[in-house]
C-alpha atoms as a PDB file:
ATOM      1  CA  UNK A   1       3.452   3.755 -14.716  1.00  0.00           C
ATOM      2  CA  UNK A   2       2.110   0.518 -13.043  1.00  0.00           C
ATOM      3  CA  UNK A   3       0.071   3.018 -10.640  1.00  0.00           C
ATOM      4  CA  UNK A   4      -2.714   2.854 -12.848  1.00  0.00           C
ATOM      5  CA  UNK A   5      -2.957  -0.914 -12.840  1.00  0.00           C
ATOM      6  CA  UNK A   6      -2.622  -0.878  -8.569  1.00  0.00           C
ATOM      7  CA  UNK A   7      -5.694   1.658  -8.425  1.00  0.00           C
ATOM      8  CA  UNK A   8      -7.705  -0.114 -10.722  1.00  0.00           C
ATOM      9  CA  UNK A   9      -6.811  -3.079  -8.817  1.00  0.00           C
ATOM     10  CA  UNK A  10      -8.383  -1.273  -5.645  1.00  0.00           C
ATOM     11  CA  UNK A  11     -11.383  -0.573  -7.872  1.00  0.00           C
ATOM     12  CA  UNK A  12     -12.133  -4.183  -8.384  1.00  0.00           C
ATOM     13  CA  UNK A  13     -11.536  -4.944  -4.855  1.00  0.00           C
ATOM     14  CA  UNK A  14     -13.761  -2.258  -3.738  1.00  0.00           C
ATOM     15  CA  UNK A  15     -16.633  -3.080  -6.326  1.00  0.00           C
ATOM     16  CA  UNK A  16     -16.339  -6.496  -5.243  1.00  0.00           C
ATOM     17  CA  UNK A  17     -16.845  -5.645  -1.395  1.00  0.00           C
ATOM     18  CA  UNK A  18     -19.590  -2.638  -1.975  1.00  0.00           C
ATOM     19  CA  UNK A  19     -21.388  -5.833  -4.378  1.00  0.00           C
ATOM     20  CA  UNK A  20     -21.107  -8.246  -1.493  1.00  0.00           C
ATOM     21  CA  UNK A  21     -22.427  -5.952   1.401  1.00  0.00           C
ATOM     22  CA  UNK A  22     -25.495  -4.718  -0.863  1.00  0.00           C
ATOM     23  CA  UNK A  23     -24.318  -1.173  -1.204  1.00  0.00           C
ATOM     24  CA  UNK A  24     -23.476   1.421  -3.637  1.00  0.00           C
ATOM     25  CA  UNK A  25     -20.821   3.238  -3.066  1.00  0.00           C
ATOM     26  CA  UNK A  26     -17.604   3.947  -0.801  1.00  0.00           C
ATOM     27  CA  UNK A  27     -17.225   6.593   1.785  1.00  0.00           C
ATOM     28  CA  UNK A  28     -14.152   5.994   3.013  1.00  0.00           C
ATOM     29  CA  UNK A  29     -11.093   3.674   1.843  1.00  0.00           C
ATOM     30  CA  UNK A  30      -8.063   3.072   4.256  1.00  0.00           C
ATOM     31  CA  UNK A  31      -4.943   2.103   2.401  1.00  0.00           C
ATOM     32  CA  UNK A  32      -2.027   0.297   3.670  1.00  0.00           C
ATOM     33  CA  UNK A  33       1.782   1.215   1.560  1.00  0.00           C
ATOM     34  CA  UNK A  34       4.832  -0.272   2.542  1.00  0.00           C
ATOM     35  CA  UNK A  35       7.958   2.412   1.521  1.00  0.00           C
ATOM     36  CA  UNK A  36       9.417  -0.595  -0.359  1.00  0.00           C
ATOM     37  CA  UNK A  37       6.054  -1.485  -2.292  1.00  0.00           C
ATOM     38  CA  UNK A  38       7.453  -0.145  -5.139  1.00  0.00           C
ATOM     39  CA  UNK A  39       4.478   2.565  -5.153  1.00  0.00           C
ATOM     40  CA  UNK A  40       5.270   5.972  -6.075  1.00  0.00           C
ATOM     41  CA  UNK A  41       2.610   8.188  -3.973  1.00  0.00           C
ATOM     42  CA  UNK A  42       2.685  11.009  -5.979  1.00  0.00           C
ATOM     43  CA  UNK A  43       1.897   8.881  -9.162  1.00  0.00           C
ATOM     44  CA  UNK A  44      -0.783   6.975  -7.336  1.00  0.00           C
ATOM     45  CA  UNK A  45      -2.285  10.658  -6.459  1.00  0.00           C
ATOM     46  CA  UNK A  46      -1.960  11.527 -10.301  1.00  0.00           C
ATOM     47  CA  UNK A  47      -4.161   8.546 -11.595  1.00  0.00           C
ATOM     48  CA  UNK A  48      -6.655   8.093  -8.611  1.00  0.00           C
ATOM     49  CA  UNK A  49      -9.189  10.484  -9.884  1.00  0.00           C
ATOM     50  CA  UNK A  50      -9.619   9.840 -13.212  1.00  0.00           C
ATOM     51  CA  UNK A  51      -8.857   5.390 -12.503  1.00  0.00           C
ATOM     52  CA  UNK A  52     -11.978   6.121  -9.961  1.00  0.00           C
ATOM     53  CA  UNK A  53     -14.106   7.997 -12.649  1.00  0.00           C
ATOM     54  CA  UNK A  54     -17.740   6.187 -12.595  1.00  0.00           C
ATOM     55  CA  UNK A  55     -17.077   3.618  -9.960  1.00  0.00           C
ATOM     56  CA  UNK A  56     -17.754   3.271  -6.616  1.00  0.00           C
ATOM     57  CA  UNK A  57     -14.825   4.771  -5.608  1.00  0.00           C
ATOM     58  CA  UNK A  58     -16.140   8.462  -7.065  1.00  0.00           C
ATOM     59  CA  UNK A  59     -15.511  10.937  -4.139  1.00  0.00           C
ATOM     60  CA  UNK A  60     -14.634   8.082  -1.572  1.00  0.00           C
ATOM     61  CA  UNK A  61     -12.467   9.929   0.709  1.00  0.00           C
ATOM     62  CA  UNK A  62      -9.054   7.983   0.544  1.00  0.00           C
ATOM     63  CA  UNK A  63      -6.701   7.490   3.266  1.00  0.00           C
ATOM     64  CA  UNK A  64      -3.481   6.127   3.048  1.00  0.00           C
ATOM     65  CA  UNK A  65      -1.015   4.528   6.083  1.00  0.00           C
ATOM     66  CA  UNK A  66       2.337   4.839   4.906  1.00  0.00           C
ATOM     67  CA  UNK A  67       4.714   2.044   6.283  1.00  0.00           C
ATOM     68  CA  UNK A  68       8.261   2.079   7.425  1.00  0.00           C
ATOM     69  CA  UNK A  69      10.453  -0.414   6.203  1.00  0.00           C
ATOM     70  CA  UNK A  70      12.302  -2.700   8.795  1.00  0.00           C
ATOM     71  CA  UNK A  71      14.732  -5.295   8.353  1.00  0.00           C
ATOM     72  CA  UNK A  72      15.656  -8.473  10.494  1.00  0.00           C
ATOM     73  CA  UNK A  73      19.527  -9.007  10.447  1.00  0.00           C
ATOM     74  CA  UNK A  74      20.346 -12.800  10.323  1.00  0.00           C
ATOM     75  CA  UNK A  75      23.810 -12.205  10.961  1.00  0.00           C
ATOM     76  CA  UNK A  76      23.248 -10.738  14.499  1.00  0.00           C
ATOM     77  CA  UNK A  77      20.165 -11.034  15.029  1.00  0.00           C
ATOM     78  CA  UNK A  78      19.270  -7.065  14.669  1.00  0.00           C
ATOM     79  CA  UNK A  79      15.969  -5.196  13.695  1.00  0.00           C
ATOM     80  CA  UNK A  80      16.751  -1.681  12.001  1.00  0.00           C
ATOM     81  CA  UNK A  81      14.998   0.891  10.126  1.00  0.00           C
ATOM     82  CA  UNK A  82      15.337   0.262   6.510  1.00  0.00           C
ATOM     83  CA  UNK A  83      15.283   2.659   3.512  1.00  0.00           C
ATOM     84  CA  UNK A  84      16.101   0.690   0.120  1.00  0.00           C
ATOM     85  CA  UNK A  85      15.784  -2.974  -0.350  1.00  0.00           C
ATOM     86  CA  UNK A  86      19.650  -3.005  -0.308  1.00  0.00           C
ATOM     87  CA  UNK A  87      20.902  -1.688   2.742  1.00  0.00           C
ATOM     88  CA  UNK A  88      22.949  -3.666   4.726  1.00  0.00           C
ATOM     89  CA  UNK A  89      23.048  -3.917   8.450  1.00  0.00           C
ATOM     90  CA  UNK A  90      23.748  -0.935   9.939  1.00  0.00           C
ATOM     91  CA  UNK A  91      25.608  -2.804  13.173  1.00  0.00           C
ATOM     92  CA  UNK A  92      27.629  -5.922  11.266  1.00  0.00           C
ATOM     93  CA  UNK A  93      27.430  -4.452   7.461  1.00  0.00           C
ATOM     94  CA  UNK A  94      26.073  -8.073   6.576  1.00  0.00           C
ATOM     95  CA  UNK A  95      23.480  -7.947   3.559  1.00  0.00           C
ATOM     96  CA  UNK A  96      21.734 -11.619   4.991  1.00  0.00           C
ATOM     97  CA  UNK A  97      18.288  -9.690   6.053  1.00  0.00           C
ATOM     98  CA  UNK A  98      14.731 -10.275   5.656  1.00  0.00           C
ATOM     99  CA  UNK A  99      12.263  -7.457   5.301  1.00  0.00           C
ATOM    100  CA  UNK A 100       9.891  -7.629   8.356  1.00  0.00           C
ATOM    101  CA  UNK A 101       7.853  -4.615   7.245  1.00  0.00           C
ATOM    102  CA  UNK A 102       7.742  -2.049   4.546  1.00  0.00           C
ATOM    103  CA  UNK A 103       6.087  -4.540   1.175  1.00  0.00           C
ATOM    104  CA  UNK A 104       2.779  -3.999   2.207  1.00  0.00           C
ATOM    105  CA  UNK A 105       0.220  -2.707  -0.122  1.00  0.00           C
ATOM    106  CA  UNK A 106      -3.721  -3.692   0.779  1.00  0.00           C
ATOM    107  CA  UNK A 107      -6.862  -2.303   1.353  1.00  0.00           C
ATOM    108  CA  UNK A 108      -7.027  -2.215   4.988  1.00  0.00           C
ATOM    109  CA  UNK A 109     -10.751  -0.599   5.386  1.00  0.00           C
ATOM    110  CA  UNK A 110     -13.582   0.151   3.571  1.00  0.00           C
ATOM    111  CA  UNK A 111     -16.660   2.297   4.792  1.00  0.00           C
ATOM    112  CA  UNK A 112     -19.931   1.295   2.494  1.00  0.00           C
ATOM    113  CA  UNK A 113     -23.445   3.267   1.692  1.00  0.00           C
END
């Protein structure tokens, strides 16, 4: 479960911030996950309280901006809605894509006390 490694991740980035503003704790953190991040949501959910346990995370309120995937065809030249890393082009069936959106996994916002 690689979850557990991503929130503590977070952690470090948020003690890091809190440290550099000359605060304690977080409020609020704003999360950004792309659908082909590789993060499973509900596993993230299972490890957040107990990866936040004594940190300045403790009772942050989390929220979390799921991304759509999107692909760039460079066949025809075609943006479409993406599920797995694998589709192919929905209009010319060719597999010669890049992923435009849908990777993303940051810390978009953090409110500080």
């Amino acid at each position: 479960m690689h979850e557990l490694s991503i929130v503590l991740g977070i952690v470090d980035i948020a003690e890091k911030e809190t440290k550099k503003a000359g605060k304690k704790r977080v409020d609020l953190i704003e999360l950004e996950i792309g659908a082909l991040s590789g993060v499973e949501l509900s596993s993230l959910e299972f490890v957040w309280p107990n990866a936040v346990e004594g940190t300045v995370l403790e009772g942050a309120k989390r929220e979390i901006h799921f991304i759509k995937a999107v692909g760039y065809c460079m066949e025809c030249d075609l943006e479409y809605p993406m599920e797995f890393v694998y589709d192919n082009c929905p209009k010319c069936e060719g597999f010669m894509k890049s992923i435009i959106k849908g990777k993303e996994l940051r810390v978009k916002a953090l409110e500080v006390s």
